[in-house]
C-alpha atoms as a PDB file:
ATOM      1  CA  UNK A   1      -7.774  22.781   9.496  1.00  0.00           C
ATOM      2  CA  UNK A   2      -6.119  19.924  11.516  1.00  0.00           C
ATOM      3  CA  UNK A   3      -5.630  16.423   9.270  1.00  0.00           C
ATOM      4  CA  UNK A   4      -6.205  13.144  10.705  1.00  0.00           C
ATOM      5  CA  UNK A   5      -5.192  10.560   8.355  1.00  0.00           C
ATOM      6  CA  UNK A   6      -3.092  10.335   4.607  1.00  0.00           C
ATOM      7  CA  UNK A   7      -4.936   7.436   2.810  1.00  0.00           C
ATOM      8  CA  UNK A   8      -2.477   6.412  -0.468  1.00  0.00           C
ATOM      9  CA  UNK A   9      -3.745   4.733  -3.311  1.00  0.00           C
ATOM     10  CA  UNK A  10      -0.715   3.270  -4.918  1.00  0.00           C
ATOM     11  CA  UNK A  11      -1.072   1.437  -8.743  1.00  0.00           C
ATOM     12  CA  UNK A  12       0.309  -1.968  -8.962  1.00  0.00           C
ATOM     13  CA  UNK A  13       0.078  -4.747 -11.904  1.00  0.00           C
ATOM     14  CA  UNK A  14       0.573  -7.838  -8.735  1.00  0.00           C
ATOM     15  CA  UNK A  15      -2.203  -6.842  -6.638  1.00  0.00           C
ATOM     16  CA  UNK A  16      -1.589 -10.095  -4.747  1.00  0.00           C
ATOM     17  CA  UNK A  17       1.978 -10.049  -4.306  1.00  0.00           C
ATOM     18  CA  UNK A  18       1.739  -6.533  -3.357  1.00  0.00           C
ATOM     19  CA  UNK A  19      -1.085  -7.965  -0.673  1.00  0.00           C
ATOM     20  CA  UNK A  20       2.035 -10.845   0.082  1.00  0.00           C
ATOM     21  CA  UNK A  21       4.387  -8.537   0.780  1.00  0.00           C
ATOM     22  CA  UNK A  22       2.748  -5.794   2.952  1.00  0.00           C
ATOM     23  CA  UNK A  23       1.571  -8.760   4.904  1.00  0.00           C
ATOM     24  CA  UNK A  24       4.160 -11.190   5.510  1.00  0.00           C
ATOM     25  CA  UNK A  25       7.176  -8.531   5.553  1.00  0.00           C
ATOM     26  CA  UNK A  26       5.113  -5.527   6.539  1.00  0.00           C
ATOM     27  CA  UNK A  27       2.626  -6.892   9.507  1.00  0.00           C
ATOM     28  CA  UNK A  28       0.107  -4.849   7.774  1.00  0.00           C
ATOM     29  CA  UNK A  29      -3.536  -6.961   7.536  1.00  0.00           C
ATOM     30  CA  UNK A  30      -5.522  -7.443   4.113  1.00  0.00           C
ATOM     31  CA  UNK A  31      -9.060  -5.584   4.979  1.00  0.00           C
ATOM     32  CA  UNK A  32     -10.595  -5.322   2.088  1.00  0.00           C
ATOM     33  CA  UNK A  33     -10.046  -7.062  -1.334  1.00  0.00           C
ATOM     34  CA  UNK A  34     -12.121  -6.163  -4.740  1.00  0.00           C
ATOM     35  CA  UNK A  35     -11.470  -8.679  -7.320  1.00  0.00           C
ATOM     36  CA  UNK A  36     -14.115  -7.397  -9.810  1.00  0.00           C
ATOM     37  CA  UNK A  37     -11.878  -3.261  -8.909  1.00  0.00           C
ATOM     38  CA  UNK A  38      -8.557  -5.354  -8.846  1.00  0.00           C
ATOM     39  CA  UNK A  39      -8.212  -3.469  -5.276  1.00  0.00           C
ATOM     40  CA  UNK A  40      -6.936  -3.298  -1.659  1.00  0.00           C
ATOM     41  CA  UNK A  41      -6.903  -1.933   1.432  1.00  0.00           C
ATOM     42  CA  UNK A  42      -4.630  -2.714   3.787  1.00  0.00           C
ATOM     43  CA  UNK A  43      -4.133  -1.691   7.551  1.00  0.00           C
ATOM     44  CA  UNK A  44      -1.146  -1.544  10.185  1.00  0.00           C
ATOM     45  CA  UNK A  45      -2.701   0.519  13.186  1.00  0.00           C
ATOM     46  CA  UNK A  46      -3.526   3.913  12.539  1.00  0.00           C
ATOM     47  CA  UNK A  47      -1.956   3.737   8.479  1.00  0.00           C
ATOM     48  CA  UNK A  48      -4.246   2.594   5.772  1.00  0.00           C
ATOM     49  CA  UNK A  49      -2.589   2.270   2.323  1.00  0.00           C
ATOM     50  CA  UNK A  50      -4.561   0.725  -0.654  1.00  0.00           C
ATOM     51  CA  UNK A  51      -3.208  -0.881  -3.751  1.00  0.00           C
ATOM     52  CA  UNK A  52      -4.903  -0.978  -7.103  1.00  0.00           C
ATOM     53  CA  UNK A  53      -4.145  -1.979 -10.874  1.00  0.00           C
ATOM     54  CA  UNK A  54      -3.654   1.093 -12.953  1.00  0.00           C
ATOM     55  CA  UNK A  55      -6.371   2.910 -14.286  1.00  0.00           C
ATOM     56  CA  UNK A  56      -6.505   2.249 -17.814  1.00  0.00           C
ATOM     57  CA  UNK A  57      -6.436   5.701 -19.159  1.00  0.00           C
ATOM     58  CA  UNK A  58      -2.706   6.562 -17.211  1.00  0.00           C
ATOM     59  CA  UNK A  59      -0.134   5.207 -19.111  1.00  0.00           C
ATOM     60  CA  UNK A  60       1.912   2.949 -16.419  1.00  0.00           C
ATOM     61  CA  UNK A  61       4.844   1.021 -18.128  1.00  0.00           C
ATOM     62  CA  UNK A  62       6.881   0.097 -15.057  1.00  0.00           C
ATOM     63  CA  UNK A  63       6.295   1.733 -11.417  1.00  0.00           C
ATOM     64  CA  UNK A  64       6.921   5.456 -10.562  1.00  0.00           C
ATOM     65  CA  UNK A  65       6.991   8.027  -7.583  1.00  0.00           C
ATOM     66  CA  UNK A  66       7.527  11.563  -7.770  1.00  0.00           C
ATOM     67  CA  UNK A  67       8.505  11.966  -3.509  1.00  0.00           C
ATOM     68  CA  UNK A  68       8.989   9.888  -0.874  1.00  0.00           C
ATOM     69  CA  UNK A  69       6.780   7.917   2.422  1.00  0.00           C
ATOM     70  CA  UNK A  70       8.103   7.544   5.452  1.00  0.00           C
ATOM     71  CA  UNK A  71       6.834   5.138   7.773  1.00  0.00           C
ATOM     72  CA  UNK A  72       7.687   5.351  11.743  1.00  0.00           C
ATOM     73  CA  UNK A  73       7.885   2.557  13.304  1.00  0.00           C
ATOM     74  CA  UNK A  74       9.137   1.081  16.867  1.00  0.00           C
ATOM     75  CA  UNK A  75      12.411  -1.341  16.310  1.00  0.00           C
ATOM     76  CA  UNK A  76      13.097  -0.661  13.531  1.00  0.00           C
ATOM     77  CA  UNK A  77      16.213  -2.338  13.725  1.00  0.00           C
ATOM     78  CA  UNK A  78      13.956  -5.915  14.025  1.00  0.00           C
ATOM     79  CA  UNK A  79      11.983  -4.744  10.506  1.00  0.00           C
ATOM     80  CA  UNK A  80      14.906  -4.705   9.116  1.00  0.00           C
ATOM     81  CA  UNK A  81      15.882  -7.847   9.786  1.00  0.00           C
END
């Protein structure tokens, strides 16, 4: 079995600062925004990650992460700036 692609769905309660950040920090590009799903998809080459509010039946009190995702990227050194 060879995989192609990881596509995240991450929870978030500011779907459109989430949308701000990714975008204006990020370089990634809004593709796809569901007001009536409070959801995203957003795209930077070959990674698509997409943002939603938190399903109502998962209790989500403040953000949480149980591992890590690394991004590669080319200068890094200018992201971080």
């Amino acid at each position: 079995m060879n995989y192609k692609s990881l596509n995240p769905i991450l929870y978030t309660k500011s779907l459109d600062q989430t949308i701000q950040f990714y975008t204006e920090k990020l370089w990634f590009t809004c593709v796809e925004k569901n007001e009536a799903f409070n959801w995203a998809l957003l795209r930077s080459e070959t990674i698509e990650i997409m943002f939603s509010h938190p399903v109502e039946s998962i209790a989500f009190e403040t953000a949480q992460f149980t591992g890590s995702l690394y991004f590669n990227v080319d200068e890094v050194d200018n992201l971080w700036e």
